[in-house]
C-alpha atoms as a PDB file:
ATOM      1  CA  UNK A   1       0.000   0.000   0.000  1.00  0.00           C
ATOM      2  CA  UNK A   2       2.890   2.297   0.939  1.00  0.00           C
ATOM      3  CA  UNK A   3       4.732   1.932  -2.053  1.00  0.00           C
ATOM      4  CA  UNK A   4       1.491   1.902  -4.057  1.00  0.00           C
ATOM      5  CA  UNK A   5       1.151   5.562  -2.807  1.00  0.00           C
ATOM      6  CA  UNK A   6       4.923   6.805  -3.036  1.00  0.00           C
ATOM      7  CA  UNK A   7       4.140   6.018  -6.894  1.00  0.00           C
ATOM      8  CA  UNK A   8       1.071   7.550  -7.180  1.00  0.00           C
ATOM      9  CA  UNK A   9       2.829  10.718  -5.064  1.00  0.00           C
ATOM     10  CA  UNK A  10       5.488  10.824  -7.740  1.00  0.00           C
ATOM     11  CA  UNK A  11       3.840  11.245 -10.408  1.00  0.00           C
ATOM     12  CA  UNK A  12       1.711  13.759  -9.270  1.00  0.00           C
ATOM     13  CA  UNK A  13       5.094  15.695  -8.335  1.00  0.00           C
ATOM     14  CA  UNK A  14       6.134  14.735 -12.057  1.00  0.00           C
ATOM     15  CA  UNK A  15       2.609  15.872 -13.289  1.00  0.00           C
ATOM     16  CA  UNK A  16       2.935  19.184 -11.334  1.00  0.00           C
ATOM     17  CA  UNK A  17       6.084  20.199 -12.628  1.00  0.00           C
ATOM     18  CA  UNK A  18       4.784  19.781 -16.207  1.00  0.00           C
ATOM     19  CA  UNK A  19       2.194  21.288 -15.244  1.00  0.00           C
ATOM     20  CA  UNK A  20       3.724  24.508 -14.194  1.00  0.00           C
ATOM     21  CA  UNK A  21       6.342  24.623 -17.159  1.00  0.00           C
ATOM     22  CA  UNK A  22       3.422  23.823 -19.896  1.00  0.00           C
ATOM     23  CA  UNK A  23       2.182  27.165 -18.000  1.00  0.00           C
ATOM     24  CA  UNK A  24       4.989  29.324 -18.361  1.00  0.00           C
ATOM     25  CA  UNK A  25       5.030  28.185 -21.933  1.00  0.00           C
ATOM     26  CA  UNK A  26       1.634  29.403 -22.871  1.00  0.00           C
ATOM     27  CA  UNK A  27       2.147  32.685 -20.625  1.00  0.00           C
ATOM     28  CA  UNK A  28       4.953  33.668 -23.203  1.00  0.00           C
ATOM     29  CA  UNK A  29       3.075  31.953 -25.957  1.00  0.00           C
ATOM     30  CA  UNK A  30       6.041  29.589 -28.212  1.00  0.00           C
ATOM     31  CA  UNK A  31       3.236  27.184 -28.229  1.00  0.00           C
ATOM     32  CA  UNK A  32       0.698  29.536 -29.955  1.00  0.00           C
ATOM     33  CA  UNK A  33       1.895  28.117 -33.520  1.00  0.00           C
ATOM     34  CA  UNK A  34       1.059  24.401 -32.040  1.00  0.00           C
ATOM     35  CA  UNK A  35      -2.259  25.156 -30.743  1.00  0.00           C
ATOM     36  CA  UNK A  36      -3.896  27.254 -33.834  1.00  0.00           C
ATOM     37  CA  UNK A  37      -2.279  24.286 -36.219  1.00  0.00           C
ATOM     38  CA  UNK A  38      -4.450  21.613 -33.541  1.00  0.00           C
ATOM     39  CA  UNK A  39      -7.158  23.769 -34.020  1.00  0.00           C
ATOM     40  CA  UNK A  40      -7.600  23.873 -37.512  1.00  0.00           C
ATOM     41  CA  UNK A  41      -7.505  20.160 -37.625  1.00  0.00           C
ATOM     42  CA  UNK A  42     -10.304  19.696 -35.135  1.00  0.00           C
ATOM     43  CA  UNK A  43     -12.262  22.537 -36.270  1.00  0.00           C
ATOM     44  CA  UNK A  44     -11.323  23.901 -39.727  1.00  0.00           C
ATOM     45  CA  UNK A  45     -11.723  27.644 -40.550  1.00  0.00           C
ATOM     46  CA  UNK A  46     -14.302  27.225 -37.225  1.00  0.00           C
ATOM     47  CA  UNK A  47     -16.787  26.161 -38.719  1.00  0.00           C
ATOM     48  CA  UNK A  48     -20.046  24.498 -36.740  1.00  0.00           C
ATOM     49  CA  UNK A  49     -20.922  21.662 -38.414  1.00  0.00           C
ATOM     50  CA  UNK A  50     -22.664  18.334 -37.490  1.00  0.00           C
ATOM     51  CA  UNK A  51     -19.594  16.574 -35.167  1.00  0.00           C
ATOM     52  CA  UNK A  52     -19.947  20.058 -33.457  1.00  0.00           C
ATOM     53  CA  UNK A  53     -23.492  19.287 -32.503  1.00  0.00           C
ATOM     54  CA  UNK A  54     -22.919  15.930 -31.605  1.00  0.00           C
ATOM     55  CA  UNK A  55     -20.056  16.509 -29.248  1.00  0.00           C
ATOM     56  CA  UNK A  56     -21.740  19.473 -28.247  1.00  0.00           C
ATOM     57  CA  UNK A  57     -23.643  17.291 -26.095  1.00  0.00           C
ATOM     58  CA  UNK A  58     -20.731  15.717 -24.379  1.00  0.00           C
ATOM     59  CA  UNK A  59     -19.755  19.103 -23.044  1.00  0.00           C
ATOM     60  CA  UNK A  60     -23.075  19.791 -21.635  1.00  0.00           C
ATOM     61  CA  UNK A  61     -23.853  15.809 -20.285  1.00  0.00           C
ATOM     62  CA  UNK A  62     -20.347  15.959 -18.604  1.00  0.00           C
ATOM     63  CA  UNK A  63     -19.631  19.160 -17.925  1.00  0.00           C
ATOM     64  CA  UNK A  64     -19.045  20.735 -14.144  1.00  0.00           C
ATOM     65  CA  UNK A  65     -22.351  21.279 -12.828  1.00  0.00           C
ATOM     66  CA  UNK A  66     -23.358  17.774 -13.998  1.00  0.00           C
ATOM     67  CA  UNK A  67     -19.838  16.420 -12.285  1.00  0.00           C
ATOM     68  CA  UNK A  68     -20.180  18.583  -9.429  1.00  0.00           C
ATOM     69  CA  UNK A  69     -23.670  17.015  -9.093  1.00  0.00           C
ATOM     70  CA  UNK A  70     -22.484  13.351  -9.571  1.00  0.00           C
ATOM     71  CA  UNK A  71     -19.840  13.717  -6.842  1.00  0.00           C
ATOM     72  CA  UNK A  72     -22.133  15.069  -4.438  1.00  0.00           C
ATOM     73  CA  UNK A  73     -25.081  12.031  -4.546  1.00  0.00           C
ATOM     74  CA  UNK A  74     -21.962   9.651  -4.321  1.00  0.00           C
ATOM     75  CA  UNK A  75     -21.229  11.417  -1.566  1.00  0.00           C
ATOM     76  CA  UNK A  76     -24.340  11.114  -0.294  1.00  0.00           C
ATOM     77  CA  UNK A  77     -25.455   7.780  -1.161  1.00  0.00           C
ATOM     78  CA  UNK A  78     -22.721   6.698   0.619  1.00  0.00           C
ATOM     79  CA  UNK A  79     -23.076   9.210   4.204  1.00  0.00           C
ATOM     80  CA  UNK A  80     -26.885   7.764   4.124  1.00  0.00           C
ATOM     81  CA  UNK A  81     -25.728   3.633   3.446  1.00  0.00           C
ATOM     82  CA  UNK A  82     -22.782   4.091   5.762  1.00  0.00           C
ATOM     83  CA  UNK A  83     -24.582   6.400   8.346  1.00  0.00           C
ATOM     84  CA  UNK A  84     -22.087   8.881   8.773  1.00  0.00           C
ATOM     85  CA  UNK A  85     -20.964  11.841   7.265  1.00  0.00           C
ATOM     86  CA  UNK A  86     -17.182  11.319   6.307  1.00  0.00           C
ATOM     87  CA  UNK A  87     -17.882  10.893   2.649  1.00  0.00           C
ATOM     88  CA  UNK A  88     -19.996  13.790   2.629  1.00  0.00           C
ATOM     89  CA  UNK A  89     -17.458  16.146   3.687  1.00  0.00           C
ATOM     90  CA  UNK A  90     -14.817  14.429   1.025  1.00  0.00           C
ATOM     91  CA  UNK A  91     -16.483  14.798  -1.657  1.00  0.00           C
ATOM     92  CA  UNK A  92     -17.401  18.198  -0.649  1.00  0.00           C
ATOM     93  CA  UNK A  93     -13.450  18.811   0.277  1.00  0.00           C
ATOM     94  CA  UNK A  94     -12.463  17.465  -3.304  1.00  0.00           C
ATOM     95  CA  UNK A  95     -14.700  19.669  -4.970  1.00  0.00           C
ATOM     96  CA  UNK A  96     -13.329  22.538  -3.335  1.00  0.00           C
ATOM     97  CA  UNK A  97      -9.893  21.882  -4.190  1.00  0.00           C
ATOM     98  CA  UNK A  98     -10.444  20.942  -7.497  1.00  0.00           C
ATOM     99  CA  UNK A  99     -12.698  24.473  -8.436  1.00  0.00           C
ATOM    100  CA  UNK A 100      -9.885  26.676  -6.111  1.00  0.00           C
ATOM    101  CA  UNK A 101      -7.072  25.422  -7.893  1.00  0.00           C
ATOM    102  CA  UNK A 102      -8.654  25.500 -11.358  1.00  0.00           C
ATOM    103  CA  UNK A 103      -9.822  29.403 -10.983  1.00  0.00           C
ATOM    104  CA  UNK A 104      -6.941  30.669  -9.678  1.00  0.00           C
ATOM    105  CA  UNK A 105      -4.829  29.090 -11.952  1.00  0.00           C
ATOM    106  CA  UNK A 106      -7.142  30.411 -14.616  1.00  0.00           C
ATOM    107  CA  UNK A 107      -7.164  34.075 -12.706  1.00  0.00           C
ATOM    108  CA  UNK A 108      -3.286  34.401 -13.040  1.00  0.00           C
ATOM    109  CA  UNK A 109      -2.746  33.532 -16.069  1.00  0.00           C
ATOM    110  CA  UNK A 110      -5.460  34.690 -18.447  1.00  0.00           C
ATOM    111  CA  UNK A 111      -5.241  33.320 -21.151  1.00  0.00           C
ATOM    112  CA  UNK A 112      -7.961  34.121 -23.977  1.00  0.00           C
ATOM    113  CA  UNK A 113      -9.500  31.008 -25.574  1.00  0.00           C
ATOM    114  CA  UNK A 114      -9.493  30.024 -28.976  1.00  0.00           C
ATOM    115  CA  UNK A 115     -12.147  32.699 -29.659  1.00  0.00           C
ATOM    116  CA  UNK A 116     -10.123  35.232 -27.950  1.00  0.00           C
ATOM    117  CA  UNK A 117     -12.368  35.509 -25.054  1.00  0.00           C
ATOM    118  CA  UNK A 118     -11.195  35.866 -21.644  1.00  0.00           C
ATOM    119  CA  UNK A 119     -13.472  36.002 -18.524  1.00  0.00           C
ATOM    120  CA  UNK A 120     -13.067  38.051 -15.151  1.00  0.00           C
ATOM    121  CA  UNK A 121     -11.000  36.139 -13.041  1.00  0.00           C
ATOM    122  CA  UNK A 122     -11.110  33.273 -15.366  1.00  0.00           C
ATOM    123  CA  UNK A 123      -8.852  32.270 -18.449  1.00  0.00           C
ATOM    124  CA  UNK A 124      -8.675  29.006 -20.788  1.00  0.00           C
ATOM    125  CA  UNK A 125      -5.505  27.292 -18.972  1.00  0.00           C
ATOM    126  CA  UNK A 126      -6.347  25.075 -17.686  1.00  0.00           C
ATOM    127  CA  UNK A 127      -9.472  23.750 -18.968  1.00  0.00           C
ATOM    128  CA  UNK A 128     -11.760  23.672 -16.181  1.00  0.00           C
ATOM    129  CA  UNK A 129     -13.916  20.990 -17.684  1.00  0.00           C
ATOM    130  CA  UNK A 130     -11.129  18.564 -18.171  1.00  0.00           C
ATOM    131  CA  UNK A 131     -10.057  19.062 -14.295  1.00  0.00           C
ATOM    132  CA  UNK A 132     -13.451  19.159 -12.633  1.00  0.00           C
ATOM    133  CA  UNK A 133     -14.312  15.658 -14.621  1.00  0.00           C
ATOM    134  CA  UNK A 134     -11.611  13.947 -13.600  1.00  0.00           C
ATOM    135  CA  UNK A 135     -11.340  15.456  -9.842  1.00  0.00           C
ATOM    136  CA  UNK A 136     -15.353  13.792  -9.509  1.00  0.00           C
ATOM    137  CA  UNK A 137     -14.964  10.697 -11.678  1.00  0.00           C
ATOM    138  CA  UNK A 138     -11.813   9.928  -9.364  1.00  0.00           C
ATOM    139  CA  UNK A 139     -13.801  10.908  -6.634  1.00  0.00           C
ATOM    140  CA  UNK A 140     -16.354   8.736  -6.715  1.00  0.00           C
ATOM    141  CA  UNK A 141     -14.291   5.730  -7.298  1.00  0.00           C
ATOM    142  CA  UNK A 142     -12.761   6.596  -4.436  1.00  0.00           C
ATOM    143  CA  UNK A 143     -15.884   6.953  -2.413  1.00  0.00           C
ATOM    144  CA  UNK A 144     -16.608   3.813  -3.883  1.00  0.00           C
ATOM    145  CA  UNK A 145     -13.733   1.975  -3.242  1.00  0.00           C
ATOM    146  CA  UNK A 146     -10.455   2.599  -1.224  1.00  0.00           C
ATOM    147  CA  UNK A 147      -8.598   0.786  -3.889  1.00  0.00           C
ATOM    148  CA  UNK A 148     -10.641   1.263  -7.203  1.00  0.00           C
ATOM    149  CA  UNK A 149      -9.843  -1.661  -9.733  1.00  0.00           C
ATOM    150  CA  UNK A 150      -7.531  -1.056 -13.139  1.00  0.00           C
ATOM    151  CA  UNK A 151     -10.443  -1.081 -15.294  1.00  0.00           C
ATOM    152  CA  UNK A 152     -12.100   1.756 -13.447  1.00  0.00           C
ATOM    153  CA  UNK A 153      -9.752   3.653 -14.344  1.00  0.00           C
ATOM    154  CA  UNK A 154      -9.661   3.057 -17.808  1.00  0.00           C
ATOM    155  CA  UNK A 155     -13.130   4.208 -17.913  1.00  0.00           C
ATOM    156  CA  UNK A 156     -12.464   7.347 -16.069  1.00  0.00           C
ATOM    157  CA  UNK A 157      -9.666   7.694 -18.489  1.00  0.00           C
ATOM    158  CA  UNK A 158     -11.734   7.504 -21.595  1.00  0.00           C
ATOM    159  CA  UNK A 159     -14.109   9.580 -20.237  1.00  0.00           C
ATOM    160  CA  UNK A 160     -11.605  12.440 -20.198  1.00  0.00           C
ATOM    161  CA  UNK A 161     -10.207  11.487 -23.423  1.00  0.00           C
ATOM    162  CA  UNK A 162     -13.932  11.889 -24.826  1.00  0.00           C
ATOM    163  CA  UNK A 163     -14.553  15.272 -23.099  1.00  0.00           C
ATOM    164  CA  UNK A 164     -11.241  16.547 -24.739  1.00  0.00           C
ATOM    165  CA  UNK A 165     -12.271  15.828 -27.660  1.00  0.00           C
ATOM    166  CA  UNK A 166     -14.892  17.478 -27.555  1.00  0.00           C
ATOM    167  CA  UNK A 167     -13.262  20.915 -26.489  1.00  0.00           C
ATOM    168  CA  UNK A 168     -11.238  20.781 -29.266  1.00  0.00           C
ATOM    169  CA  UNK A 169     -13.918  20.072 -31.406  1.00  0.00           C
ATOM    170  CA  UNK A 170     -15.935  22.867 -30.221  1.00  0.00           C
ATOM    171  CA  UNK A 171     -12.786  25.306 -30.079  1.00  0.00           C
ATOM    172  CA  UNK A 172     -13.423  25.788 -26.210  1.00  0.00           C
ATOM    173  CA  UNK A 173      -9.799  25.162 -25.312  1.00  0.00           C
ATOM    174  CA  UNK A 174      -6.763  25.019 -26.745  1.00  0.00           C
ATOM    175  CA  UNK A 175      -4.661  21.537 -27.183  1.00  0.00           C
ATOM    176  CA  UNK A 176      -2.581  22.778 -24.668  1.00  0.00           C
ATOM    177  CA  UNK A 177      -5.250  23.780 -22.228  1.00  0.00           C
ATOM    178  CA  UNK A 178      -6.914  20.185 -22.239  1.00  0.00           C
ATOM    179  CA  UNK A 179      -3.094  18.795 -21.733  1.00  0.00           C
ATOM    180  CA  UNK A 180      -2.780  21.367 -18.714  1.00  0.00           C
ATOM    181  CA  UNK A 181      -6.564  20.473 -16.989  1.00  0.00           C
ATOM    182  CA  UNK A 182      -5.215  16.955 -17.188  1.00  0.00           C
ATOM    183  CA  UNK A 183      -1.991  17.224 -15.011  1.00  0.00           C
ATOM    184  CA  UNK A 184      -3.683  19.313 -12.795  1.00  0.00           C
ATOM    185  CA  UNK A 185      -6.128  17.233 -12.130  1.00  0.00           C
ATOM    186  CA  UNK A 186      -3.453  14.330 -11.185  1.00  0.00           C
ATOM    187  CA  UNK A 187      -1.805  15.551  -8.436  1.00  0.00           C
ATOM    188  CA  UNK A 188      -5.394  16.693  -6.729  1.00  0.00           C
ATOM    189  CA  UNK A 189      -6.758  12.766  -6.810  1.00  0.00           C
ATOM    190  CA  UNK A 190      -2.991  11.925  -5.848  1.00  0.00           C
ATOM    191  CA  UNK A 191      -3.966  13.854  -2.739  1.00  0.00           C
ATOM    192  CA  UNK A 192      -7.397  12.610  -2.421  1.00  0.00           C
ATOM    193  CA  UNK A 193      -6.079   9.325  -2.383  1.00  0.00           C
ATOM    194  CA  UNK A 194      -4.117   9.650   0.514  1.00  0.00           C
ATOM    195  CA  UNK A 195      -4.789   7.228   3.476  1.00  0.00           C
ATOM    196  CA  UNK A 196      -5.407  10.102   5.961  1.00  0.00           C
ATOM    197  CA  UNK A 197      -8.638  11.113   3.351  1.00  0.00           C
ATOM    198  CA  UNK A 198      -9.473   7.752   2.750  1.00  0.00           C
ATOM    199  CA  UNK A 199      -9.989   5.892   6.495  1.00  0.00           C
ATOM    200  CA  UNK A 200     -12.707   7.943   7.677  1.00  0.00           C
ATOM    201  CA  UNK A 201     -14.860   7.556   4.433  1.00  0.00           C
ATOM    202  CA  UNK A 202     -14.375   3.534   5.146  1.00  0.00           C
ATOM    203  CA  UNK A 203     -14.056   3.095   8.212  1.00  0.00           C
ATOM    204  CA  UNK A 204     -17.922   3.241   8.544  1.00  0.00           C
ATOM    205  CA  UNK A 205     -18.130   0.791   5.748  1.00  0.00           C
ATOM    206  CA  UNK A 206     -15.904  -1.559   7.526  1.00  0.00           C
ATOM    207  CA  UNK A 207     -17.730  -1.351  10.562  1.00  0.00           C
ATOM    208  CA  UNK A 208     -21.205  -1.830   9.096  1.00  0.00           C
ATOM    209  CA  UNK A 209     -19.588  -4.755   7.440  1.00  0.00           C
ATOM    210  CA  UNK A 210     -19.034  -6.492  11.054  1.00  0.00           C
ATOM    211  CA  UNK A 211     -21.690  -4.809  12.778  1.00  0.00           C
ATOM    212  CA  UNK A 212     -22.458  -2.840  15.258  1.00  0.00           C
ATOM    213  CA  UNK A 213     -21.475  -4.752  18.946  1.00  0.00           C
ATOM    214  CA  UNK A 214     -24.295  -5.950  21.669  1.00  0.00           C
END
């Protein structure tokens, strides 16, 4: 288990660090030639077309509120079955995290999006869809289970692939802004995995598994 969580600690160091360098990158822009080539091979001369309304779909069936929402009845599906409140406040912990460290990332940087647009105390690195997907999706696998199984995580990781897909089909985000919400969103479920998160969300399982003394 310990060595299990010195990996998954390393590479959210290692996911970080690229992290913070793809950052300085697209603060003094050498990637800008990269990202409007990606761009004109997921969405041509941005035009909206059929694929656009297709995937559009994805964006709004997976997007934060609809995360945001999934984490929390996980959350509480499990508080009510386990009859205490510990995965409650983790999900709700998570979801802080994830939504502080996205928006202030986004606030110092503030960088427009493909359409130029730039929000008060937002910008488009790193894409806040890609990091508030995978911060719930990882969440609730870990509400699920302290351990979630390989193929889980496959899912989770298709899921993601899927929603950045999308983005770029839609010319929401840059290439490089999907890359970025990605590592961010690594070294938050590192965290989030750590034993000290993890026993009090089940420990109540484990004790409704023996039950309760008479």
């Amino acid at each position: 288990m310990s060595s299990k969580v010195s990996v998954a600690h390393r590479w959210a160091v290692v996911s970080l660090v690229v992290f913070l360098a793809l950052a300085v990158f697209v603060t003094v822009e050498p990637t800008d030639s990269f990202d409007r080539a990606a761009r004109e091979v997921f969405r041509p001369d941005d035009v909206w077309g059929p694929w656009q309304l297709v995937f559009g779909n994805v964006v709004d069936g997976a997007g934060p509120p609809v995360a945001l929402a999934a984490l929390a009845l996980a959350g509480l599906i499990a508080a009510y079955r386990r009859r205490h409140l510990a995965p409650l406040l983790y999900v709700a912990g998570l979801a802080a995290v994830a939504i502080v460290v996205t928006q202030v990332s986004k606030a110092v940087l503030q960088r427009p999006d493909p359409h130029q647009d730039v929000g008060f105390f937002s910008g488009s690195y790193p894409s806040g869809h890609m990091v508030v997907l995978l911060c719930c999706l990882g969440g609730i696998l870990f509400v699920w289970r302290r351990r979630p199984p390989l193929w889980a995580w496959w899912l989770v990781l298709v899921c993601a692939v899927t929603m950045g897909f999308s983005l770029l089909l839609l010319s929401m985000h840059w290439f490089t802004d999907v890359v970025g919400g990605f590592l961010l969103a690594v070294p938050v479920l590192a965290l989030a995995s750590s034993q000290r998160f993890l026993d009090p969300v089940h420990r109540a399982a484990a004790r409704d598994s023996v039950g309760s003394p008479t």
